[in-house]
C-alpha atoms as a PDB file:
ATOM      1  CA  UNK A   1       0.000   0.000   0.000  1.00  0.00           C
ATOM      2  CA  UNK A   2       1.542   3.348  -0.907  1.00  0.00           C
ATOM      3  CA  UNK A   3       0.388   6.484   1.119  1.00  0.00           C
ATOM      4  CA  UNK A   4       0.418   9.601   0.720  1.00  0.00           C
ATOM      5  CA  UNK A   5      -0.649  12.504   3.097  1.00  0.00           C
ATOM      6  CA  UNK A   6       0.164  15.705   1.932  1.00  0.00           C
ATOM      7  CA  UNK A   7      -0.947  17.320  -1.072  1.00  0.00           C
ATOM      8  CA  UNK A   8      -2.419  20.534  -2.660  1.00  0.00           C
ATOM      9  CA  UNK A   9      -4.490  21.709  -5.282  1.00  0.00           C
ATOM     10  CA  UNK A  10      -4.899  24.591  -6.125  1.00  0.00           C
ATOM     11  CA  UNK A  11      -8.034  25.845  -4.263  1.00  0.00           C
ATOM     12  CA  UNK A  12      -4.657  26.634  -2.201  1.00  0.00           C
ATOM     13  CA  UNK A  13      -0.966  27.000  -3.487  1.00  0.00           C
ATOM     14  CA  UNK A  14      -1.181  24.197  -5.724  1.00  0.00           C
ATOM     15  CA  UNK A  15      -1.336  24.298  -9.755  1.00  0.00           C
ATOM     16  CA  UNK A  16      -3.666  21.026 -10.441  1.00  0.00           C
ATOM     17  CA  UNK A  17      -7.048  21.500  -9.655  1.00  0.00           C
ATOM     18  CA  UNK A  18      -8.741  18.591  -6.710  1.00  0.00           C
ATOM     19  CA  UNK A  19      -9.929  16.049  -9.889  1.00  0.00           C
ATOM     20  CA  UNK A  20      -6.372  16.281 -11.167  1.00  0.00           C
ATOM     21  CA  UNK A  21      -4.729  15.967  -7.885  1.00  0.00           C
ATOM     22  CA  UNK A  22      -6.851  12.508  -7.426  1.00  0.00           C
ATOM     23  CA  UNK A  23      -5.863  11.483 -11.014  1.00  0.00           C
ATOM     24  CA  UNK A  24      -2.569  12.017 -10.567  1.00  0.00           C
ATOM     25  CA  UNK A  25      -2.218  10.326  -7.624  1.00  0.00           C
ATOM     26  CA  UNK A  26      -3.754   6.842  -8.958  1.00  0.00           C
ATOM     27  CA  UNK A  27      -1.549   7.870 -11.952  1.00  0.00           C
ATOM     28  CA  UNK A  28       1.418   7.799  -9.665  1.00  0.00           C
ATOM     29  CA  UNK A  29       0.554   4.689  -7.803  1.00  0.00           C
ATOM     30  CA  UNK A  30      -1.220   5.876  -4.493  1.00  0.00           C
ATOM     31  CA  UNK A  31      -3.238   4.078  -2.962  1.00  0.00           C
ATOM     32  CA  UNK A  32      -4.201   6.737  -0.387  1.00  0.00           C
ATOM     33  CA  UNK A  33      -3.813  10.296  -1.026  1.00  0.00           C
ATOM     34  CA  UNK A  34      -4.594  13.164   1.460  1.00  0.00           C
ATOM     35  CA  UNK A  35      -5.645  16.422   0.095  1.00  0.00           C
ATOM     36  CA  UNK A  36      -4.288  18.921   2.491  1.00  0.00           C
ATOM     37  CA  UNK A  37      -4.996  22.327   1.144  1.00  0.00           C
ATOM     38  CA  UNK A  38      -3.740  25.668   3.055  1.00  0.00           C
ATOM     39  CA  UNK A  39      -6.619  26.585   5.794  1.00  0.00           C
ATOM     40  CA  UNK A  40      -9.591  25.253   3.250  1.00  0.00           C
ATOM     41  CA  UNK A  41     -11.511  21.707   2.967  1.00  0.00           C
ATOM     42  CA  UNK A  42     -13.449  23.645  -0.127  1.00  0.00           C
ATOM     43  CA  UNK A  43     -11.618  20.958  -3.174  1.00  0.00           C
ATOM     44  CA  UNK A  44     -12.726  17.967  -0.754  1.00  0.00           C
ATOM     45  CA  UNK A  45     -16.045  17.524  -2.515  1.00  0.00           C
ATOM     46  CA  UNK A  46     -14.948  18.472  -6.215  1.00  0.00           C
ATOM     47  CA  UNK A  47     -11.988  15.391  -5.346  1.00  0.00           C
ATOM     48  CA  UNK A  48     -14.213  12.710  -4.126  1.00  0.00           C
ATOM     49  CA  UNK A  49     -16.234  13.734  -7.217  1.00  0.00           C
ATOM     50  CA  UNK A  50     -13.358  12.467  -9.457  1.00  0.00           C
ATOM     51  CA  UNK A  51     -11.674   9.749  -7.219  1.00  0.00           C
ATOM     52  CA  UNK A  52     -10.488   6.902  -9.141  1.00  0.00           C
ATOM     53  CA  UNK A  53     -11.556   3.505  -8.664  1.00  0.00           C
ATOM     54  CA  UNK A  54      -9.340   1.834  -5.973  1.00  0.00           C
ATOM     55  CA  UNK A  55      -8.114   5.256  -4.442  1.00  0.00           C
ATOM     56  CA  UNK A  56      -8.803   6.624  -1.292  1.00  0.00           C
ATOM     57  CA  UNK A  57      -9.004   9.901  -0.406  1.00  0.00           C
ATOM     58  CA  UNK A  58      -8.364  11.590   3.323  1.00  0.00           C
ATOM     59  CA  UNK A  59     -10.027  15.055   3.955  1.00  0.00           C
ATOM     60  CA  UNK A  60      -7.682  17.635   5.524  1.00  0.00           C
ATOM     61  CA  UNK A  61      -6.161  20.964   5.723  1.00  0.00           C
ATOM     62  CA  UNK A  62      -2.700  22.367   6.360  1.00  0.00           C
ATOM     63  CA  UNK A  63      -3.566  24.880   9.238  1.00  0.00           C
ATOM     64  CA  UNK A  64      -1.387  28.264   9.625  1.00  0.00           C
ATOM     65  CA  UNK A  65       0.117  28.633  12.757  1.00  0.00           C
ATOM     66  CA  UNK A  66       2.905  30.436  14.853  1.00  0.00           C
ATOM     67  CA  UNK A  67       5.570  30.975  17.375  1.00  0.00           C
ATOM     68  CA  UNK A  68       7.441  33.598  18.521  1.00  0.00           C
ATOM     69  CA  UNK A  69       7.328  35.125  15.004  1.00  0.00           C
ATOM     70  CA  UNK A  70       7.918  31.365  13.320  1.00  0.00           C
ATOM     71  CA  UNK A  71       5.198  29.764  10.962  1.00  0.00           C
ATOM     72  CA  UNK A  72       4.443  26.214  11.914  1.00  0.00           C
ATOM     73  CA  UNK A  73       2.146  24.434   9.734  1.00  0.00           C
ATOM     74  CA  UNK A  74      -0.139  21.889  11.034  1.00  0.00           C
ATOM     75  CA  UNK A  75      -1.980  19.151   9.062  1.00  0.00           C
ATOM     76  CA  UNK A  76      -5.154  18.091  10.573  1.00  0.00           C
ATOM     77  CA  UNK A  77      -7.146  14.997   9.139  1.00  0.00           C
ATOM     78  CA  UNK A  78     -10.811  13.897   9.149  1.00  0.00           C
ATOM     79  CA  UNK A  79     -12.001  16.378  11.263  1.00  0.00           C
ATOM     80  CA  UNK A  80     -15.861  17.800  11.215  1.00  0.00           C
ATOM     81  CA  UNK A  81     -15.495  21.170   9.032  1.00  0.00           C
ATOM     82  CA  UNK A  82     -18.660  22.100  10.532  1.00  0.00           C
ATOM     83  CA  UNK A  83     -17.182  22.207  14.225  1.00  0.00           C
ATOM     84  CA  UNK A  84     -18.017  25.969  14.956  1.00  0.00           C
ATOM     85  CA  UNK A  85     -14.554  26.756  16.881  1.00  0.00           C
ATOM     86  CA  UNK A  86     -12.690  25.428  13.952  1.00  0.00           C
ATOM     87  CA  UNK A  87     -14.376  26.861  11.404  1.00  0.00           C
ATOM     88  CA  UNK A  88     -14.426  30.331  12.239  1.00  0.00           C
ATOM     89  CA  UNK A  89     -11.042  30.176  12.925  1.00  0.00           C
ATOM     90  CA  UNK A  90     -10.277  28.307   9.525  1.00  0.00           C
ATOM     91  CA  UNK A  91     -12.451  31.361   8.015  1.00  0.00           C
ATOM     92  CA  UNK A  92     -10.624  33.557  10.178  1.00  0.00           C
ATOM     93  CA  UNK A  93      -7.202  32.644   8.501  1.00  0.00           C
ATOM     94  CA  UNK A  94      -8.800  32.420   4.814  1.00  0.00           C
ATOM     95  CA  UNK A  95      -9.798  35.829   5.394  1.00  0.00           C
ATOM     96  CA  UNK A  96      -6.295  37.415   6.777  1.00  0.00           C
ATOM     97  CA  UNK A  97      -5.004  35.924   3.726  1.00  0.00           C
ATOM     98  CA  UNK A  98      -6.575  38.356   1.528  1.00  0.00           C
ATOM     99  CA  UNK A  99      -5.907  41.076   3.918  1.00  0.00           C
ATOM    100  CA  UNK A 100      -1.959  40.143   3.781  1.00  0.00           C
ATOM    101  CA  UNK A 101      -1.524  39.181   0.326  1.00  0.00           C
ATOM    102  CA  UNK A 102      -3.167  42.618  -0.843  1.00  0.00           C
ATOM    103  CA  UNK A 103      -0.624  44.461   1.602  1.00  0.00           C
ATOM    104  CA  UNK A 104       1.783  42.814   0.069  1.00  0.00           C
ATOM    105  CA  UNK A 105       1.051  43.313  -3.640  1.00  0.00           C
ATOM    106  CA  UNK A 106       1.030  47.445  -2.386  1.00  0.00           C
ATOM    107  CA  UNK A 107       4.534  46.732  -1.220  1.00  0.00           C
ATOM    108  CA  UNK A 108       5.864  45.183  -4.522  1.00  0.00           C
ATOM    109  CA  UNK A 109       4.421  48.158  -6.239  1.00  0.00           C
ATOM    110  CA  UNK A 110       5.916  50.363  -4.185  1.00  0.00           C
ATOM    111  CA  UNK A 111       9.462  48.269  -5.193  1.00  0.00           C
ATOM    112  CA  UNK A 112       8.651  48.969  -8.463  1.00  0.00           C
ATOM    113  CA  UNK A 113       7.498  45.606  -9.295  1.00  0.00           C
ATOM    114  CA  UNK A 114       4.609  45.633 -12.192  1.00  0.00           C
ATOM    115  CA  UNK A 115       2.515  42.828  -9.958  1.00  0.00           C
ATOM    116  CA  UNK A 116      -1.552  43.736  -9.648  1.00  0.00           C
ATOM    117  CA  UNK A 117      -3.792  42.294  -6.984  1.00  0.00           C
ATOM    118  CA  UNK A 118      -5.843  40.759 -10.075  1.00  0.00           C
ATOM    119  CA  UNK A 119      -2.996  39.165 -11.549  1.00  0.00           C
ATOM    120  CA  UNK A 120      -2.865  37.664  -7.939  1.00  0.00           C
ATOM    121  CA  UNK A 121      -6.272  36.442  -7.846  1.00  0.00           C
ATOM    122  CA  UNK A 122      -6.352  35.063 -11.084  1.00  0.00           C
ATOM    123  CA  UNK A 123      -3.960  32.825 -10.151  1.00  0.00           C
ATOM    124  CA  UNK A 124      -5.925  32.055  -7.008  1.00  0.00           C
ATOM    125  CA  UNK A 125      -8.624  29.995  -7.728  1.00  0.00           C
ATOM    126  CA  UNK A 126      -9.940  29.835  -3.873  1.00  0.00           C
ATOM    127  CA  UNK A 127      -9.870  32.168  -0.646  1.00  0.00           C
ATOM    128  CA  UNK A 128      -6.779  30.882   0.240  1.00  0.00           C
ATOM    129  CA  UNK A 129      -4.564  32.929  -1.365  1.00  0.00           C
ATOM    130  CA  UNK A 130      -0.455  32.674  -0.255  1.00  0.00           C
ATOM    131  CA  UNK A 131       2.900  33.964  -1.083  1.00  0.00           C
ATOM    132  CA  UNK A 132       3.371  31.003  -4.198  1.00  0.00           C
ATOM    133  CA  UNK A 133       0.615  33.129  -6.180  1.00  0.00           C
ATOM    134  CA  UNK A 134       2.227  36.369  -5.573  1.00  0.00           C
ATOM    135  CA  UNK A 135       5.475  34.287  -6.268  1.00  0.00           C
ATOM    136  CA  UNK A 136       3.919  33.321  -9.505  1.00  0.00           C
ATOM    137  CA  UNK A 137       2.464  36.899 -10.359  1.00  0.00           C
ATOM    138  CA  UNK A 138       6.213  38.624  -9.913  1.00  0.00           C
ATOM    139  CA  UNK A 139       7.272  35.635 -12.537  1.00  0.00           C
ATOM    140  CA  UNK A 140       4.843  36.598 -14.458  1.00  0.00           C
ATOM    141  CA  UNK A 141       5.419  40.469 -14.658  1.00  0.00           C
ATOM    142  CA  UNK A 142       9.033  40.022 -15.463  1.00  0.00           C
ATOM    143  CA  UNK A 143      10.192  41.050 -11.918  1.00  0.00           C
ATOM    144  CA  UNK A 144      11.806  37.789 -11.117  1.00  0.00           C
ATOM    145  CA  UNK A 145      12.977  35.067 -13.558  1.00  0.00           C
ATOM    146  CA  UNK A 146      11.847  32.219 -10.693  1.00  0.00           C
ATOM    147  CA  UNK A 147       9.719  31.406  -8.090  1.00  0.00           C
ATOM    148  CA  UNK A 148      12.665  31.009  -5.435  1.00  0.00           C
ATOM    149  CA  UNK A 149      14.107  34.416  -6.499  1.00  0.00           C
ATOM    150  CA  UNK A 150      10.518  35.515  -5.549  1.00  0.00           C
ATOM    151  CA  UNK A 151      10.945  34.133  -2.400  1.00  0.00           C
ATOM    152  CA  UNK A 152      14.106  35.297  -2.032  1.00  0.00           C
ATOM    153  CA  UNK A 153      15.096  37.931   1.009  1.00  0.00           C
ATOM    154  CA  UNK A 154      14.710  41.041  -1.663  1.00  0.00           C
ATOM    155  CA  UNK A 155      11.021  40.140  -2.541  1.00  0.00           C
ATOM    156  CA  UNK A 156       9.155  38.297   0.014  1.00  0.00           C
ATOM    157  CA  UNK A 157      10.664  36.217   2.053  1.00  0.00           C
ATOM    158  CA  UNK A 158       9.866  35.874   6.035  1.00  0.00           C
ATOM    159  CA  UNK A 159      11.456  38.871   6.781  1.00  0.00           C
ATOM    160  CA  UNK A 160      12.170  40.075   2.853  1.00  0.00           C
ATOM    161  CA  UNK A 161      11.257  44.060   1.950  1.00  0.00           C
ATOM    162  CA  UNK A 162       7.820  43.228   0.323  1.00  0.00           C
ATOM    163  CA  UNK A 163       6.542  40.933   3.374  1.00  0.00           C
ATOM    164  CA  UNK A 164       4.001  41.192   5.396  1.00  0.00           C
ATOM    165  CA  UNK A 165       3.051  38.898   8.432  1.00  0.00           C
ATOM    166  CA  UNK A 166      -0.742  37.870   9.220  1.00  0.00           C
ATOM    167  CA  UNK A 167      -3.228  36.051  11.694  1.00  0.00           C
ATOM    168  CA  UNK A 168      -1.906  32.575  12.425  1.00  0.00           C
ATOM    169  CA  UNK A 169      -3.169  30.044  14.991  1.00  0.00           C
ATOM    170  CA  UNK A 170      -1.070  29.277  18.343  1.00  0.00           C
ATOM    171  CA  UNK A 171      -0.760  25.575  17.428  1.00  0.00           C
ATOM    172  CA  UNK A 172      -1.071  23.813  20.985  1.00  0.00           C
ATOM    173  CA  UNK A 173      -4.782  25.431  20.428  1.00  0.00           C
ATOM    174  CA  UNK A 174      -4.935  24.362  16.859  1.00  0.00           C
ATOM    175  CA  UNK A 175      -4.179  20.912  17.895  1.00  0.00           C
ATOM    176  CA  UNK A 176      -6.818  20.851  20.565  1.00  0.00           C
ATOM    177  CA  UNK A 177      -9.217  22.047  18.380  1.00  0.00           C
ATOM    178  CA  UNK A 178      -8.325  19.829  15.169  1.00  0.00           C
ATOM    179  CA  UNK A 179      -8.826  16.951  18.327  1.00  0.00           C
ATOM    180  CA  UNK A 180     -12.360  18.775  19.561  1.00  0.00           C
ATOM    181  CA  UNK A 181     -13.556  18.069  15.976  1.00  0.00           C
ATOM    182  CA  UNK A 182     -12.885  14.499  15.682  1.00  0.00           C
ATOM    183  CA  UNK A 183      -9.574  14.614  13.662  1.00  0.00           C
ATOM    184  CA  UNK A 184      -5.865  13.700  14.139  1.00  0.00           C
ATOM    185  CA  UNK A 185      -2.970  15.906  13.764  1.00  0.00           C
ATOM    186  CA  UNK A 186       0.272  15.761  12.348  1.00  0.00           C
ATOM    187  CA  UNK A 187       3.340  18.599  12.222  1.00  0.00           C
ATOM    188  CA  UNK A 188       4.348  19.226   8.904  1.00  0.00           C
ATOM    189  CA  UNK A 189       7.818  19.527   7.685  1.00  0.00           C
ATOM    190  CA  UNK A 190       9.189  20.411  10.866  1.00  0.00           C
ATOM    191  CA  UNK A 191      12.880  21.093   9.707  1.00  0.00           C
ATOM    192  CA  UNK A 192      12.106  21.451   6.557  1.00  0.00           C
ATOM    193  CA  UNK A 193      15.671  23.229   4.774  1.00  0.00           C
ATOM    194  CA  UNK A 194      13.164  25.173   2.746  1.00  0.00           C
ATOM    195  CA  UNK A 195      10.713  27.982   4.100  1.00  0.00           C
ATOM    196  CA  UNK A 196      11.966  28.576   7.220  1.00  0.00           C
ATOM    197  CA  UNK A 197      10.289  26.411   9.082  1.00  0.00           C
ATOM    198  CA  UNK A 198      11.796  25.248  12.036  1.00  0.00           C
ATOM    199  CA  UNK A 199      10.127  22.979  15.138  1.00  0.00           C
ATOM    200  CA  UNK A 200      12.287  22.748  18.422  1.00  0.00           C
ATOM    201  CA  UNK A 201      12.300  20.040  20.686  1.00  0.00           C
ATOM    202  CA  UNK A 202      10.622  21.765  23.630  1.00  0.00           C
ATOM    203  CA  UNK A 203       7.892  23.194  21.014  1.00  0.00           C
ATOM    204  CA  UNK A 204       7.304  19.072  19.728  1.00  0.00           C
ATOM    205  CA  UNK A 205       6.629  18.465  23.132  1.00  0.00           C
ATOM    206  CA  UNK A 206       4.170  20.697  24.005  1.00  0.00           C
ATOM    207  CA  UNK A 207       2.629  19.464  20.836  1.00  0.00           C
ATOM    208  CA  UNK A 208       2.768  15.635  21.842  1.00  0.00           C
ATOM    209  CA  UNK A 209       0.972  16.751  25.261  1.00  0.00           C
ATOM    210  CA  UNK A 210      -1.684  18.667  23.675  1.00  0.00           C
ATOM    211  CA  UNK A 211      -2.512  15.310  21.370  1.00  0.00           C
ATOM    212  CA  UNK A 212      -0.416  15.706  18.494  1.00  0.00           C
ATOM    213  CA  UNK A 213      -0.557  12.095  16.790  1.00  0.00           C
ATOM    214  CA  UNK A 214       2.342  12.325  14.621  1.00  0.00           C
ATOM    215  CA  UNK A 215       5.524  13.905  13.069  1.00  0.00           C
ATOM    216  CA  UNK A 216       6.238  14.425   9.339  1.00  0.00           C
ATOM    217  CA  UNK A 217       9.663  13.005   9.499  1.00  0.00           C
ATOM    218  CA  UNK A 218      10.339  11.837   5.693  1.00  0.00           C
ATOM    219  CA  UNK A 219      10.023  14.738   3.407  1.00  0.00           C
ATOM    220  CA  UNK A 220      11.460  16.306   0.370  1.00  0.00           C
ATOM    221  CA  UNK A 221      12.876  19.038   2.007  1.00  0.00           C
ATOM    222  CA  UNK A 222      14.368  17.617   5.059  1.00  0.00           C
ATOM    223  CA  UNK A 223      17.992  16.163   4.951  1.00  0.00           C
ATOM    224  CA  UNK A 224      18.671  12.817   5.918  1.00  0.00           C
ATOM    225  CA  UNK A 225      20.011  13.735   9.586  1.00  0.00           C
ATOM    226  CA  UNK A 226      16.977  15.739  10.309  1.00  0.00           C
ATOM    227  CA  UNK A 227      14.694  12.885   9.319  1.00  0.00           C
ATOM    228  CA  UNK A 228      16.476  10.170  11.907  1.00  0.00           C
ATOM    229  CA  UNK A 229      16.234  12.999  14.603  1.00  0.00           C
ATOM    230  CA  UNK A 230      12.160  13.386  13.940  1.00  0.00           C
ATOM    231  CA  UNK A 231      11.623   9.608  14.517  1.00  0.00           C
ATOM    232  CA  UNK A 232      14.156   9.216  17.122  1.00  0.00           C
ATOM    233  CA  UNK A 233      12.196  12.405  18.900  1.00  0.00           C
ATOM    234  CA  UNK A 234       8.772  10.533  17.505  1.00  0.00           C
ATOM    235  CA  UNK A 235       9.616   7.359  19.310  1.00  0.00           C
ATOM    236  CA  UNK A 236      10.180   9.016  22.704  1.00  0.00           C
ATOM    237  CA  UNK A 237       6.557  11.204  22.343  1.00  0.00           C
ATOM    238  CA  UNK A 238       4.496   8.184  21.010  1.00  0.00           C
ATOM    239  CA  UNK A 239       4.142   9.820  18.047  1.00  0.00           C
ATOM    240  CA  UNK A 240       3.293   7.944  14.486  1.00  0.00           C
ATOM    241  CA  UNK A 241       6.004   9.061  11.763  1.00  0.00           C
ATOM    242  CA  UNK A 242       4.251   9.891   8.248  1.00  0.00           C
ATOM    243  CA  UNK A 243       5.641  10.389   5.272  1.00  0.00           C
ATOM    244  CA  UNK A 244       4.268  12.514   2.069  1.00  0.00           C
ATOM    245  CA  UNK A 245       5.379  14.885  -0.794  1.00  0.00           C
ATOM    246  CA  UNK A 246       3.876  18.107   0.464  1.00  0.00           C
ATOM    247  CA  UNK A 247       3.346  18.210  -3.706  1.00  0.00           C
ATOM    248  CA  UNK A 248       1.779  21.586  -5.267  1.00  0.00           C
ATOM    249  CA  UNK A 249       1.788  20.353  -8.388  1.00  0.00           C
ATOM    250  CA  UNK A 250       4.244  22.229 -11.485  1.00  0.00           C
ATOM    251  CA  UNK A 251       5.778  24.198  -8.341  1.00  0.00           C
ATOM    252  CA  UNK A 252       7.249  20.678  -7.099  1.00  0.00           C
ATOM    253  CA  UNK A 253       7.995  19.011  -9.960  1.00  0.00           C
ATOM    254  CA  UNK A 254       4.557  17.007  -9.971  1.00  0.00           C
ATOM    255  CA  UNK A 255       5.862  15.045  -6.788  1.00  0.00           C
ATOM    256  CA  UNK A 256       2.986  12.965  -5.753  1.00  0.00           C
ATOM    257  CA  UNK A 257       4.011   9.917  -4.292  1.00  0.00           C
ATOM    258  CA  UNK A 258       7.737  10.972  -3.443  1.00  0.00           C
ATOM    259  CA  UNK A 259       7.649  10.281   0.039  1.00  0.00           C
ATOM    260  CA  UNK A 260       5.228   8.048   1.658  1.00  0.00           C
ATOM    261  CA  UNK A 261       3.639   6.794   5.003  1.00  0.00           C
ATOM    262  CA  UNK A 262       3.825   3.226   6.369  1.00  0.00           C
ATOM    263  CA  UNK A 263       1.017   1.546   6.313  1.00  0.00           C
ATOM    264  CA  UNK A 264       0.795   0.909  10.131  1.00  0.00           C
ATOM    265  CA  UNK A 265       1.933   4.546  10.988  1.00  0.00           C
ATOM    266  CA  UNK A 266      -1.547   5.545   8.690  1.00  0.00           C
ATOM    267  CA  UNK A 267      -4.113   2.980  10.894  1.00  0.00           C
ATOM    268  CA  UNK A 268      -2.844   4.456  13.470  1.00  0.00           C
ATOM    269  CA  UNK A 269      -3.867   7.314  11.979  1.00  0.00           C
ATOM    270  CA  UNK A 270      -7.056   7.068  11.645  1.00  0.00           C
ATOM    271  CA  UNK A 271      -7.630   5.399  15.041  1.00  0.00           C
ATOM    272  CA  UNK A 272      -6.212   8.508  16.913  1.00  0.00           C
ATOM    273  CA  UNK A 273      -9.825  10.185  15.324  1.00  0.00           C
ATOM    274  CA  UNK A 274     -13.349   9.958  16.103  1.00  0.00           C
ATOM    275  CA  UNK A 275     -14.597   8.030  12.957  1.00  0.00           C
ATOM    276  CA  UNK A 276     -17.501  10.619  12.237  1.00  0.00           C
ATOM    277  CA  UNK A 277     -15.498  11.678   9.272  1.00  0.00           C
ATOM    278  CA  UNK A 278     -13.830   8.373   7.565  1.00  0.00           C
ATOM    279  CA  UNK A 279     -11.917   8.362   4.859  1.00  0.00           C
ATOM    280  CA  UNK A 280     -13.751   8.328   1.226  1.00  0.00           C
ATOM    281  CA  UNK A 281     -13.008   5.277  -0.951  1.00  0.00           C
ATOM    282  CA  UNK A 282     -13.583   4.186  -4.360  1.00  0.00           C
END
């Protein structure tokens, strides 16, 4: 069984939308895919719509969060969209989104950067619009030749001239309430070389006691030594140790299926939530 548990479309960051994530993934030899997209469950229905025969899909989101001025992002599976708490605060973040990536579209102008809020939103197809589609839009304007010069510390980079921070969940409380809501939770990328992204110790801890089920140890963008410290740290929490691709479609390479979960890390899984929202399968 191949597994995969972390993927966009691009009601979020990604480029395919949810029918061609699901393709692609039976394409690729999945047997499970998750669709994870940033802060939104809005492509579950159009993927379950177009899920291959002998695919399943999981339902979750990759939830914005934050500490001390660092983005952690948390991936929460199966869990009741309706759950009021969650929701609102799922709106909540859609909604700052906008608010940011506006901001910073007024800053790239201001750089002298020929980027328009609707060459942004074109390229957003949902509410959840992030830093790749502004990354894209600089491309596209001649700005930048790439999308990692866009994200480089002269553009908009954590930190860069044209950035500009927004509302993101503590994640001990986005935990909690991923776990009020019947779902499971996993830390994504947590020393990831790419995006800053950075999860201490102490912080995976806190995590673990809050009811974090698991650490994303194998993927693309974490080195070998950082991977065998996650599941060393995983075994000592109790946590399960997934694997997935994190894939966003052309802006990975079309990764589906290049890291994947153990089957017995992915029942455990799904036992760590309620059951109210299983997995759909075809």
């Amino acid at each position: 069984m191949r597994i995969d548990l972390h993927a966009h479309s691009d009601v979020s960051d990604g480029t395919r939308p949810p029918a061609q994530v699901v393709a692609r993934a039976h394409a690729a030899g999945l047997d499970v895919v998750a669709l994870t997209d940033h802060d939104t469950v809005a492509g579950v229905a159009a993927a379950v719509a177009a899920l291959p025969a002998g695919t399943t899909l999981v339902a979750g989101a990759e939830l914005s969060c934050q500490v001390d001025g660092r983005s952690v992002h948390l991936l929460g599976y199966l869990f009741d969209p309706e759950h009021p708490e969650l929701a609102a605060e799922m709106a909540r973040l859609r909604d700052d989104r906008v608010i940011r990536a506006r901001r910073m579209v007024d800053r790239l102008r201001e750089l002298g950067a020929d980027v328009t809020w609707d060459a942004v939103r074109a390229l957003a197809r949902g509410d959840a619009v992030g830093r790749p589609h502004i990354a894209r839009a600089l491309v596209e304007s001649g700005a930048v030749a790439t999308v990692d010069e866009a994200f480089g510390p002269a553009w908009i980079a954590e930190g860069g001239r044209a950035h500009v921070g927004r509302y993101a969940l503590d994640p001990v409380r986005a935990v909690r309430l991923v776990r009020a809501a019947g779902g499971a939770t996993v830390l994504a990328h947590p020393r990831a070389a790419r995006g800053g992204y950075h999860a201490d110790d102490a912080l995976i801890a806190d995590l673990a006691a809050a009811g974090l089920t698991g650490l994303e140890a194998d993927h693309p963008d974490q080195p070998a030594r950082d991977r065998a410290a996650l599941r060393a740290l995983a075994g000592d929490l109790d946590l399960v140790v997934t694997g997935s691709s994190d894939d966003h479609g052309a802006l990975t390479g079309d990764r589906l299926g290049a890291e994947t979960t153990a089957p017995g890390a992915y029942e455990a899984l799904l036992a760590a939530t309620s059951g109210a929202v299983p997995p759909v399968r075809r």
